[in-house]
Protein backbone atom coordinates (compact mmCIF):
# COMPACT_ATOMS: atom_id res chain seq x y z
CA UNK A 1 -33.99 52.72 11.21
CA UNK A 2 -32.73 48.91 10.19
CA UNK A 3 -33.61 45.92 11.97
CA UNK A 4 -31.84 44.11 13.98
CA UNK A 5 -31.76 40.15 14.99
CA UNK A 6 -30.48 40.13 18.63
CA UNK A 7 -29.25 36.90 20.44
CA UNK A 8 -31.18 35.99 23.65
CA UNK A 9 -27.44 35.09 24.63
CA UNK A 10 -26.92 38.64 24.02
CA UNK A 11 -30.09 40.02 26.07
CA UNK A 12 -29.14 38.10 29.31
CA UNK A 13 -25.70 39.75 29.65
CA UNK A 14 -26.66 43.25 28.87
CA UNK A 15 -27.27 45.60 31.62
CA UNK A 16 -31.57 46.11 31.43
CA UNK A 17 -33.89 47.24 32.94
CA UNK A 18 -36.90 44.75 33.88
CA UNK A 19 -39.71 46.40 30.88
CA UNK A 20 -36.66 46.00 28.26
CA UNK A 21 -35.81 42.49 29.16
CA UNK A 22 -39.54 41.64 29.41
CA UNK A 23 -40.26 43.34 25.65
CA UNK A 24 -36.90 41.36 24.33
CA UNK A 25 -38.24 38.19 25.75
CA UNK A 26 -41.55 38.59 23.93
CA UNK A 27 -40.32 39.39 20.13
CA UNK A 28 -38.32 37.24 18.13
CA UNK A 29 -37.39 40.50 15.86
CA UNK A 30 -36.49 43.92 16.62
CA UNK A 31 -36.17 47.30 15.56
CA UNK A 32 -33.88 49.62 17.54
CA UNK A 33 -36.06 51.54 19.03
CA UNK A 34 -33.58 53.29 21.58
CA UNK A 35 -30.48 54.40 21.41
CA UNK A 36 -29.41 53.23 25.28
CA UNK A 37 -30.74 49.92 24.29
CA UNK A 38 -28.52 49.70 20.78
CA UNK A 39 -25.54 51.15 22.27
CA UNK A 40 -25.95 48.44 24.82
CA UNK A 41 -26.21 45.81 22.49
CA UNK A 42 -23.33 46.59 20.14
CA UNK A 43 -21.17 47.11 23.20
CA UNK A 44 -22.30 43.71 24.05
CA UNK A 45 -21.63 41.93 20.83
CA UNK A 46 -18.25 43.63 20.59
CA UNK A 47 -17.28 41.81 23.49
CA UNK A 48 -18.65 38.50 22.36
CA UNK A 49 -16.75 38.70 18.89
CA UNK A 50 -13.62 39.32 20.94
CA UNK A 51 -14.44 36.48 23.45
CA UNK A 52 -14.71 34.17 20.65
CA UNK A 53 -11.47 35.29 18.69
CA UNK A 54 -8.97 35.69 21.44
CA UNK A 55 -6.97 32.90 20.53
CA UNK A 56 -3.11 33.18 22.51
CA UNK A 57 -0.37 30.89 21.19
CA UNK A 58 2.26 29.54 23.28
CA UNK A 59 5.37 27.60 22.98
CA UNK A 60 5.36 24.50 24.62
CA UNK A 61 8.54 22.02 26.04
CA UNK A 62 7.98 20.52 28.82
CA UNK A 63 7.09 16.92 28.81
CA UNK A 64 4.14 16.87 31.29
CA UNK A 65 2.55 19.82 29.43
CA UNK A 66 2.99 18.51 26.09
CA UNK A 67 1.56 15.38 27.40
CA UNK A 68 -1.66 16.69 28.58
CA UNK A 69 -2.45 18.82 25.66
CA UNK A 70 -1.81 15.56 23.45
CA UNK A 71 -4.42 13.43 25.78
CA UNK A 72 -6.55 16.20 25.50
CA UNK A 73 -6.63 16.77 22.05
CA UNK A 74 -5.30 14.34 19.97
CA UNK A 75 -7.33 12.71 17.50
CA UNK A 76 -6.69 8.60 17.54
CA UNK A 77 -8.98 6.13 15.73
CA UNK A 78 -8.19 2.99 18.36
CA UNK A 79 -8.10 5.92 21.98
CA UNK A 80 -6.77 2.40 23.65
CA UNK A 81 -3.55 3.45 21.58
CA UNK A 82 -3.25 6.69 22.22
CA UNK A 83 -1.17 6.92 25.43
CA UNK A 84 1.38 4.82 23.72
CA UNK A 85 1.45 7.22 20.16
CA UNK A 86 1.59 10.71 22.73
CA UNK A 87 4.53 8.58 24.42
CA UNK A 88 6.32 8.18 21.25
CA UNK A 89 5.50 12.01 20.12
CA UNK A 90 6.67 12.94 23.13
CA UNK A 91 10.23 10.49 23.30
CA UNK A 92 10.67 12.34 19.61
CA UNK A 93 10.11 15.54 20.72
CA UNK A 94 12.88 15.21 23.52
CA UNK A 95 15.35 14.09 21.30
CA UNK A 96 15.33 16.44 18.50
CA UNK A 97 14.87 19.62 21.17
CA UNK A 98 18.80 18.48 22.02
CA UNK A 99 19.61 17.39 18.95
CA UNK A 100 22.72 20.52 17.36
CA UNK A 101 21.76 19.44 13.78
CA UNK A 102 17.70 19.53 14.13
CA UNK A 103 15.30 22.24 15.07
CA UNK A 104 11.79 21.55 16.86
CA UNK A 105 9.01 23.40 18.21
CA UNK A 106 5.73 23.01 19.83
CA UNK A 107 2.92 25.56 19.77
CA UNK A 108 -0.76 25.40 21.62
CA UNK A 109 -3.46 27.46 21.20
CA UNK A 110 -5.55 28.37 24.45
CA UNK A 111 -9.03 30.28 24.54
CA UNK A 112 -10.77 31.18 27.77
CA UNK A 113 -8.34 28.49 29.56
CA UNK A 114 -9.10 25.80 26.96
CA UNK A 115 -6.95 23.93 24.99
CA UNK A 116 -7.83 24.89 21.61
CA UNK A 117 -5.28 23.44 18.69
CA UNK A 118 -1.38 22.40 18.82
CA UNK A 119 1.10 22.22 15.96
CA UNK A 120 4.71 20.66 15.25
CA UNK A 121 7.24 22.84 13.53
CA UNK A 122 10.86 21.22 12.77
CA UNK A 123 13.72 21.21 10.52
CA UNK A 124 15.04 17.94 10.47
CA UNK A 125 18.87 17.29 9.22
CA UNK A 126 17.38 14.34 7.00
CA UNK A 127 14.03 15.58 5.21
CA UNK A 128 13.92 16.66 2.03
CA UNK A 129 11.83 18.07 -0.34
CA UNK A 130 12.47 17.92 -4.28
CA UNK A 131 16.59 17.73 -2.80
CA UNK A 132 16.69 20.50 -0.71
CA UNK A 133 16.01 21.15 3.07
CA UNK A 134 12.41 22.30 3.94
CA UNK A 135 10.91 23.26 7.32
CA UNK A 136 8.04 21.13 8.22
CA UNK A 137 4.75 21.34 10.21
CA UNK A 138 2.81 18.00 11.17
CA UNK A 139 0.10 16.80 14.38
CA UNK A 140 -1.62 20.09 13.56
CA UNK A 141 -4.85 20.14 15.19
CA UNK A 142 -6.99 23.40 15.19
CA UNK A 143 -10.58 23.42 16.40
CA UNK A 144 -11.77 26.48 14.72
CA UNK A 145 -10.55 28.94 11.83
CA UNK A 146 -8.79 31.62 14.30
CA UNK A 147 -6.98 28.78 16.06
CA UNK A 148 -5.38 27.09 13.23
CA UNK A 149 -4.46 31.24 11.59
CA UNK A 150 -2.80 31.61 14.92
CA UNK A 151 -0.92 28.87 15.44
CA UNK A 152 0.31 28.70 11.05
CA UNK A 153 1.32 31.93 11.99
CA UNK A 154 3.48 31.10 14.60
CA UNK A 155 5.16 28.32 12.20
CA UNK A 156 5.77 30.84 9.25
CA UNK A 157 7.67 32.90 11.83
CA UNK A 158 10.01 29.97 13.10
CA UNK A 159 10.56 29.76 8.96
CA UNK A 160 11.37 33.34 8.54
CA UNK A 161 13.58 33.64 11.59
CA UNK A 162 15.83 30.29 10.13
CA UNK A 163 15.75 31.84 6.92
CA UNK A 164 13.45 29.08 4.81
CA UNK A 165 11.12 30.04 2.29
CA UNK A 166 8.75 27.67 2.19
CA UNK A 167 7.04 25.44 4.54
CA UNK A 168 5.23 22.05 3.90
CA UNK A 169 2.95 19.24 5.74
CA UNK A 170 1.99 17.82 7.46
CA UNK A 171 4.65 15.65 8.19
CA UNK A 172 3.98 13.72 11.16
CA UNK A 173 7.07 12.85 13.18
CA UNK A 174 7.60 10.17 14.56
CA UNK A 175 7.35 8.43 10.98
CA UNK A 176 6.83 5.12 12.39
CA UNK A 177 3.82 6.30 14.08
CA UNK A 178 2.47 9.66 12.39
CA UNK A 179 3.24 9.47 8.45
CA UNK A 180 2.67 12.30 6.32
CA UNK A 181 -0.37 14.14 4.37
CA UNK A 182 -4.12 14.67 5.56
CA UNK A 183 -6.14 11.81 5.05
CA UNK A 184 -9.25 12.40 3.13
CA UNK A 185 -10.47 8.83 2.16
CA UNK A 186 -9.89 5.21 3.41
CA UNK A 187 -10.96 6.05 7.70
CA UNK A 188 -12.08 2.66 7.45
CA UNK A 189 -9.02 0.75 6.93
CA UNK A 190 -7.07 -0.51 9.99
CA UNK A 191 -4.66 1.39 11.72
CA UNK A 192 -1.43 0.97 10.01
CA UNK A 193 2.09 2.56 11.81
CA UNK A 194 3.53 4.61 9.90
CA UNK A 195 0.39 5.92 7.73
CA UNK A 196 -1.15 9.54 8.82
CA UNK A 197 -4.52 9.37 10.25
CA UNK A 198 -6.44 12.25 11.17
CA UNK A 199 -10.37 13.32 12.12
CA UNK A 200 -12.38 12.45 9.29
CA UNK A 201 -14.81 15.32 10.18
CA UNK A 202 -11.70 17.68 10.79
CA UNK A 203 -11.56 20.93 8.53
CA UNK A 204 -8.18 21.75 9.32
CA UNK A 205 -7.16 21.44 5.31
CA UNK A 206 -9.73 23.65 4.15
CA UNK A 207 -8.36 26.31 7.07
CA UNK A 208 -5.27 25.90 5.29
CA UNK A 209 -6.31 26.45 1.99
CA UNK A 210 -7.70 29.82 3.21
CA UNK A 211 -4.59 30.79 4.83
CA UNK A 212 -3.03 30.46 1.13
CA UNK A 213 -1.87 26.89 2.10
CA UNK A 214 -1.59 24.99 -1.80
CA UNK A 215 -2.14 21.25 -2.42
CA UNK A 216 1.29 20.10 -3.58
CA UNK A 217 1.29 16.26 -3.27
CA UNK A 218 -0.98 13.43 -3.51
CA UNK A 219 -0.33 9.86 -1.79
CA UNK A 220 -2.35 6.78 -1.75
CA UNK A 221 -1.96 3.75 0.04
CA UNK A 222 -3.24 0.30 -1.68
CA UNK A 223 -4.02 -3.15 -0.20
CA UNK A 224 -1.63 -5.92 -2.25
CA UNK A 225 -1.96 -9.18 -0.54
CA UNK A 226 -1.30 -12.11 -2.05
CA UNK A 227 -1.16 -10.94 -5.78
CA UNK A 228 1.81 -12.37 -7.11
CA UNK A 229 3.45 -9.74 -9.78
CA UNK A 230 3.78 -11.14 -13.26
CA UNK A 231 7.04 -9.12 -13.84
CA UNK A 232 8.77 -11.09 -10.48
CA UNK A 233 8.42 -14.43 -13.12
CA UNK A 234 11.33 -13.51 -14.63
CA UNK A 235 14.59 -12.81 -12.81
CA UNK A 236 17.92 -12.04 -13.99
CA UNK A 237 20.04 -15.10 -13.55
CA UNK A 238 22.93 -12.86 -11.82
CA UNK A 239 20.14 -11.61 -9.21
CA UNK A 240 19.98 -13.16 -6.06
CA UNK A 241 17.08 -12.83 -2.75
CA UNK A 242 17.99 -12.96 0.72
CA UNK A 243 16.32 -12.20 4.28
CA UNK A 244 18.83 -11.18 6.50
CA UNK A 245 19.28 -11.06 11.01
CA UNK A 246 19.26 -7.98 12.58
CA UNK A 247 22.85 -7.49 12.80
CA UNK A 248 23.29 -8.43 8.95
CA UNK A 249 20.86 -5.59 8.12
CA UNK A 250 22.74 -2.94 10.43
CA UNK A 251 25.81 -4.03 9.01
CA UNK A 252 24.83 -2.84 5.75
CA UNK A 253 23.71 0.49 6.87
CA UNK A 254 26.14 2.51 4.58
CA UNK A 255 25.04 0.61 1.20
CA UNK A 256 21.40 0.71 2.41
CA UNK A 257 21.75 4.85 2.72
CA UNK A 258 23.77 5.14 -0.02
CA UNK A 259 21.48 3.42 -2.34
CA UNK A 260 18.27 5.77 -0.93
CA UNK A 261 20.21 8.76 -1.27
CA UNK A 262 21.12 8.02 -5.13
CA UNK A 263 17.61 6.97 -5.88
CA UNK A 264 15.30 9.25 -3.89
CA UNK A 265 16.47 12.59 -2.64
CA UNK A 266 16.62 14.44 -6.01
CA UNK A 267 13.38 13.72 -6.98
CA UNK A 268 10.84 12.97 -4.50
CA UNK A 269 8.40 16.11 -2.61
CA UNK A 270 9.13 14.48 0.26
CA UNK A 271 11.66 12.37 1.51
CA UNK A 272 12.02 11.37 5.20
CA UNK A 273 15.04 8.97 5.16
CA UNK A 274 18.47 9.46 6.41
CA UNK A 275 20.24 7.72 9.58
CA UNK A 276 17.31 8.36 11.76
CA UNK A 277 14.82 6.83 9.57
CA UNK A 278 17.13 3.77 9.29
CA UNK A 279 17.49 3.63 12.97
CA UNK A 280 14.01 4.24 13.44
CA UNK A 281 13.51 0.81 11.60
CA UNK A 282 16.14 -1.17 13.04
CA UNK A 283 14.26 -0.37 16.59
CA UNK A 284 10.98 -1.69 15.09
CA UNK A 285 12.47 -4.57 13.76
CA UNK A 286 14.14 -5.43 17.22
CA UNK A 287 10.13 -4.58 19.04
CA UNK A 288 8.74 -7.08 16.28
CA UNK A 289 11.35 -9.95 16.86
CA UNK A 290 10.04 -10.67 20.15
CA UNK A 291 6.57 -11.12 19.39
CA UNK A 292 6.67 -12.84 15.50
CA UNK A 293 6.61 -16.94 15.54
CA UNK A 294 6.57 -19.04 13.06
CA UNK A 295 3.11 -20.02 12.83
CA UNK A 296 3.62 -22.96 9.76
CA UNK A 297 6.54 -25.05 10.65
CA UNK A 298 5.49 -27.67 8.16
CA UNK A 299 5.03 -25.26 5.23
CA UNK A 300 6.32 -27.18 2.27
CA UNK A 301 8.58 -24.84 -0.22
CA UNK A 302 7.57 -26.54 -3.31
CA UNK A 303 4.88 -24.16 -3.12
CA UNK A 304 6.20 -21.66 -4.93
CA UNK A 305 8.88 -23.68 -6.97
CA UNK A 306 7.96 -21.71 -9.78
CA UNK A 307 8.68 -18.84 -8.51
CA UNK A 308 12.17 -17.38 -9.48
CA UNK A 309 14.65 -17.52 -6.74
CA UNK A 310 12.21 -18.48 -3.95
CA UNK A 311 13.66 -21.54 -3.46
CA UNK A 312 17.07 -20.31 -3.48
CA UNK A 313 16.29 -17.27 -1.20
CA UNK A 314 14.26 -20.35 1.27
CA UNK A 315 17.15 -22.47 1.22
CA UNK A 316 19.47 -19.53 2.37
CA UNK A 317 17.24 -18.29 5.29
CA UNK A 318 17.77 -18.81 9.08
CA UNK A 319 14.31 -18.56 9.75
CA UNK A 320 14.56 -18.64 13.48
CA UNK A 321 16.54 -15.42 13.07
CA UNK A 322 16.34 -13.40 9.87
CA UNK A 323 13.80 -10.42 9.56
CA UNK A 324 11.24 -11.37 7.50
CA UNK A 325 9.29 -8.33 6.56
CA UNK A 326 12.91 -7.25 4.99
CA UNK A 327 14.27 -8.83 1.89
CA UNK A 328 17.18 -7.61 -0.04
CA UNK A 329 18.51 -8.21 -4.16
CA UNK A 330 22.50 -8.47 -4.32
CA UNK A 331 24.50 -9.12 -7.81
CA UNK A 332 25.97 -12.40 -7.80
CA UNK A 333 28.77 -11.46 -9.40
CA UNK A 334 30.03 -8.70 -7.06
CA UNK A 335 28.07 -9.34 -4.01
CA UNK A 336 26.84 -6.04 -3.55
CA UNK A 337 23.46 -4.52 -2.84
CA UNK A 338 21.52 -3.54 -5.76
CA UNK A 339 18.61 -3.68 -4.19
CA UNK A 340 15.87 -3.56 -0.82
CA UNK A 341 12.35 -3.82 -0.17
CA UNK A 342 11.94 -2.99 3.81
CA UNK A 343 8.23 -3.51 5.22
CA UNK A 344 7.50 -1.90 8.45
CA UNK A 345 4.97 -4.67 10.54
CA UNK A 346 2.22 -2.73 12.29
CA UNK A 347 3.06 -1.68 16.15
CA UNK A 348 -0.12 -0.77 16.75
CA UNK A 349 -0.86 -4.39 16.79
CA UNK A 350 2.49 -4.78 18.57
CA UNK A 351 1.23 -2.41 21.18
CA UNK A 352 -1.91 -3.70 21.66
CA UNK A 353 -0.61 -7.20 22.14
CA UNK A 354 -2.11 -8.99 19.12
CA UNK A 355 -0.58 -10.79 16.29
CA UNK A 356 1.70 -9.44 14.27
CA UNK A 357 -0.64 -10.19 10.51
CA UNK A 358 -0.44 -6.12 9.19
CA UNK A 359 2.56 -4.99 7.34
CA UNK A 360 3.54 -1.58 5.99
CA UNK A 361 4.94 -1.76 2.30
CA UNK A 362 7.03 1.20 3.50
CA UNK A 363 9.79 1.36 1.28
CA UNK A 364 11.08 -0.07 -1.98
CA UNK A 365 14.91 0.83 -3.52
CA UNK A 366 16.02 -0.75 -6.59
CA UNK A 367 19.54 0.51 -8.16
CA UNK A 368 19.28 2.85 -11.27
CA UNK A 369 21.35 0.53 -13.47
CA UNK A 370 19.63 -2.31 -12.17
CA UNK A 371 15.74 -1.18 -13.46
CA UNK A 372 14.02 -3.49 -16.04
CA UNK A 373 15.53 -7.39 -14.45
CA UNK A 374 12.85 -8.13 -12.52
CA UNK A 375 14.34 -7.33 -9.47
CA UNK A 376 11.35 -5.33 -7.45
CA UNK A 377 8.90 -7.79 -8.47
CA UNK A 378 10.81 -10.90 -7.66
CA UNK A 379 11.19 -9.12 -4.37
CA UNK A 380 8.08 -8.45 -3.86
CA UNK A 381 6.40 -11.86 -4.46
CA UNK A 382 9.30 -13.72 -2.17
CA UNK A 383 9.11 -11.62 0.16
CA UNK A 384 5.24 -11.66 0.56
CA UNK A 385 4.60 -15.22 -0.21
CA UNK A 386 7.56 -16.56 3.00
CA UNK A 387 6.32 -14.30 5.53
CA UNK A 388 2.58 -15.27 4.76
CA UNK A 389 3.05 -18.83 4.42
CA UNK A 390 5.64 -19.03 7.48
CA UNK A 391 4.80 -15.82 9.64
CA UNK A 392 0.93 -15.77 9.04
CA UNK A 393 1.15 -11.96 8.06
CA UNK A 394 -2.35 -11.70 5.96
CA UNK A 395 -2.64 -7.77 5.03
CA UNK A 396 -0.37 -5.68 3.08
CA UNK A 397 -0.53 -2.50 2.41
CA UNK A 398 1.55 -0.44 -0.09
CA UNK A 399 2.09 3.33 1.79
CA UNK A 400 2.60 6.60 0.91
CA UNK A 401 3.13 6.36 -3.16
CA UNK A 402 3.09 9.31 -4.28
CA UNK A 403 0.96 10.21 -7.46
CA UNK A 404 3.92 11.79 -9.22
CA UNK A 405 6.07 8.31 -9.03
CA UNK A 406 5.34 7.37 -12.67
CA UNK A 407 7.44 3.84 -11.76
CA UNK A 408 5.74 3.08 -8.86
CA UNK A 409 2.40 3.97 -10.12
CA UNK A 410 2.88 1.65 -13.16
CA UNK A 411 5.03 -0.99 -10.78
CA UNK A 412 2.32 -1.24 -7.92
CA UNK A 413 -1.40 -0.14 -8.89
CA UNK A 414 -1.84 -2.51 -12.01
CA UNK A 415 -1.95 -5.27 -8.86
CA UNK A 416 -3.89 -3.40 -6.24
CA UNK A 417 -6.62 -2.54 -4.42
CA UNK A 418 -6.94 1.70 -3.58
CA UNK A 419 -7.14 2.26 0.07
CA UNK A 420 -6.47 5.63 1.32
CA UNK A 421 -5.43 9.14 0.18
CA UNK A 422 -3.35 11.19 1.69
CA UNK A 423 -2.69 15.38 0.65
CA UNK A 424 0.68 17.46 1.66
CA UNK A 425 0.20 21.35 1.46
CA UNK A 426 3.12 23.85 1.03
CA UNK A 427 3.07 27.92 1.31
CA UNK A 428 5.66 29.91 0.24
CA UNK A 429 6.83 32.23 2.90
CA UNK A 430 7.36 35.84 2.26
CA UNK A 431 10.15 37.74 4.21
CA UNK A 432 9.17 41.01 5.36
């Protein structure tokens, strides 16, 4: 006869009689000392294991739905923000459902009437991983083991049914507002747009790890204000700087995706670029033009004299009307774009009506050919040093590098400060 631990939880929803509730109330520990009473309580337990597991999935679309399980939910650090963020998931969501060239789905989990977990699967025209088109999952939020099995399972069969064999995340879409990778250190930085952000108490990517989920990429994020880069001292004489308007940078759209497209797409795990991305940014820079000032009219350029090609780039500028968390290298000699460093400035302060003083490091293209003259660097310091000095931006913050980037690594973290770290998983999916 073996012993048997059972559950006061257990006790009160079998069917007993008023002696076998009263000895089950008085002992801790049991033996089974009737077969009625075991029967009763296995029967019982059964149930409870099948309470706790029944975990339905279900696709989601419409707007008011997705909104509530979002509210519900969601995980935001600042909750003041997070109407606006489900807003902007939500805005996303609508346009790629209609989109001929994209595919997006929504799954929720529901226990027992209870929101339980949501996911994001797509296959966006643009993404790519290591140069070739790779379904996606990102916003995944799972409160318990069978939840997040459920609704990975779900995902893997959007893969198999579009014919994929491998799926990768999280990849938060919108970029401007989700980013990519679990966060697992840095929850006490700011909020930055564009940077992933999760629950730090979430267990979400050790559920994936048992589901056969591998770590793939690492991604850090660094703090680089106001370092100026030894490198950006020297600068070829046939480089030029220049911050450009709004309509200057959309005109040069075509060199702009050109350039990313030679430079990144072969070789990075994952790149979210393309016309979207580019549009994406051209919308934030719009937002951000009606709330940045110029906070130093007096500033005095002789400042940075020293500085290659500041005062050339300063004496160039509109700066009433040029962007200036964008700054772009062109040849001299042909006038054509060799290379870009576009910042991203954080609309989370945007949205909570602060000061724009936060910007995102987001992305930084410099021409094959064009490697080794100084050209990031010089970039880099310009750009930083005008829109702190004239802007009053005051925190940088170098996103998403990822650890395989042997430039960037050597380029970036010899003048920074780590700040966060960020993890992408991938599974390969087998077709059955």
């Amino acid at each position: 006869m073996s012993e048997e631990i059972i559950p006061t939880s257990i006790i009160e929803h079998c069917y007993l009689t008023t002696n076998e509730k009263r000895f089950f109330s008085l002992n801790t520990n049991y033996i089974s000392h009737n077969k009625h009473l075991r029967k009763l309580y296995k029967m019982e337990l059964i149930t409870q294991k099948k309470q706790v597991q029944s975990v339905k999935v279900v696709e989601v679309s419409k707007p008011a739905q997705i909104r509530k399980i979002l509210t519900e939910l969601l995980y935001v650090p600042n909750e003041a923000l997070k109407p606006k963020i489900v807003s902007e998931i939500i805005t996303f969501y609508q346009h790629k459902s209609i989109s001929p060239e994209d595919e997006i789905v929504m799954f929720a989990a529901i226990r027992n009437e209870t929101w339980v977990g949501f996911v994001i699967c797509q296959i966006d025209q643009d993404f790519r991983s290591y140069g070739m088109r790779c379904p996606t999952f990102g916003w995944l939020h799972a409160q318990n083991f069978e939840a997040c099995k459920s609704l990975m399972g779900e995902c893997e069969k959007f893969v198999k049914v579009h014919k994929f064999k491998k799926l990768r995340g999280p990849i938060n879409y919108p970029k401007k507002v989700g980013g990519i990778g679990f966060q697992t250190e840095g929850f006490t930085a700011p909020m930055m747009s564009g940077v992933s952000f999760n629950d730090p108490d979430s267990s979400v990517l050790e559920y994936l790890k048992d589901l056969g989920y591998k770590i793939d990429s690492k991604y850090s994020c660094v703090d680089t204000f106001m370092t100026t880069w030894k490198k950006g001292k020297k600068l070829d004489d046939n480089i030029m700087a220049r911050f450009l308007s709004l309509d200057e940078i959309k005109a040069l759209k075509p060199q702009i995706l050109q350039l990313a497209q030679q430079s990144f797409y072969a070789v990075l795990a994952d790149a979210a670029g393309g016309k979207d991305r580019f549009d994406e940014i051209m919308e934030i820079y719009d937002q951000a033009s009606k709330k940045v000032k110029i906070v130093n009219p007096d500033f005095d350029p002789q400042t940075y004299a020293d500085m290659p090609g500041f005062l050339d780039t300063w004496n160039a500028a509109d700066l009433d009307n040029i962007v200036s968390t964008c700054v772009f290298g062109f040849d001299k000699r042909t006038g054509k774009l060799v290379g870009v460093l576009m910042c991203q400035p954080n609309l989370y302060q945007l949205w909570a009506d602060e000061p724009l003083t936060h910007m995102n490091v987001d992305t930084v293209i410099i021409k094959k050919e064009y490697a080794g003259k100084g050209i990031f660097s010089a970039l880099h310091n310009i750009g930083k040093m005008l829109s702190a000095a004239v802007y009053g931006y005051d925190y940088y913050e170098g996103t998403t590098i990822w650890a395989n980037n042997d430039r960037a690594i050597k380029s970036i973290f010899p003048h920074s400060t780590p700040l966060r770290t960020h993890f992408v998983v991938q599974k390969r999916i087998l077709r059955k």
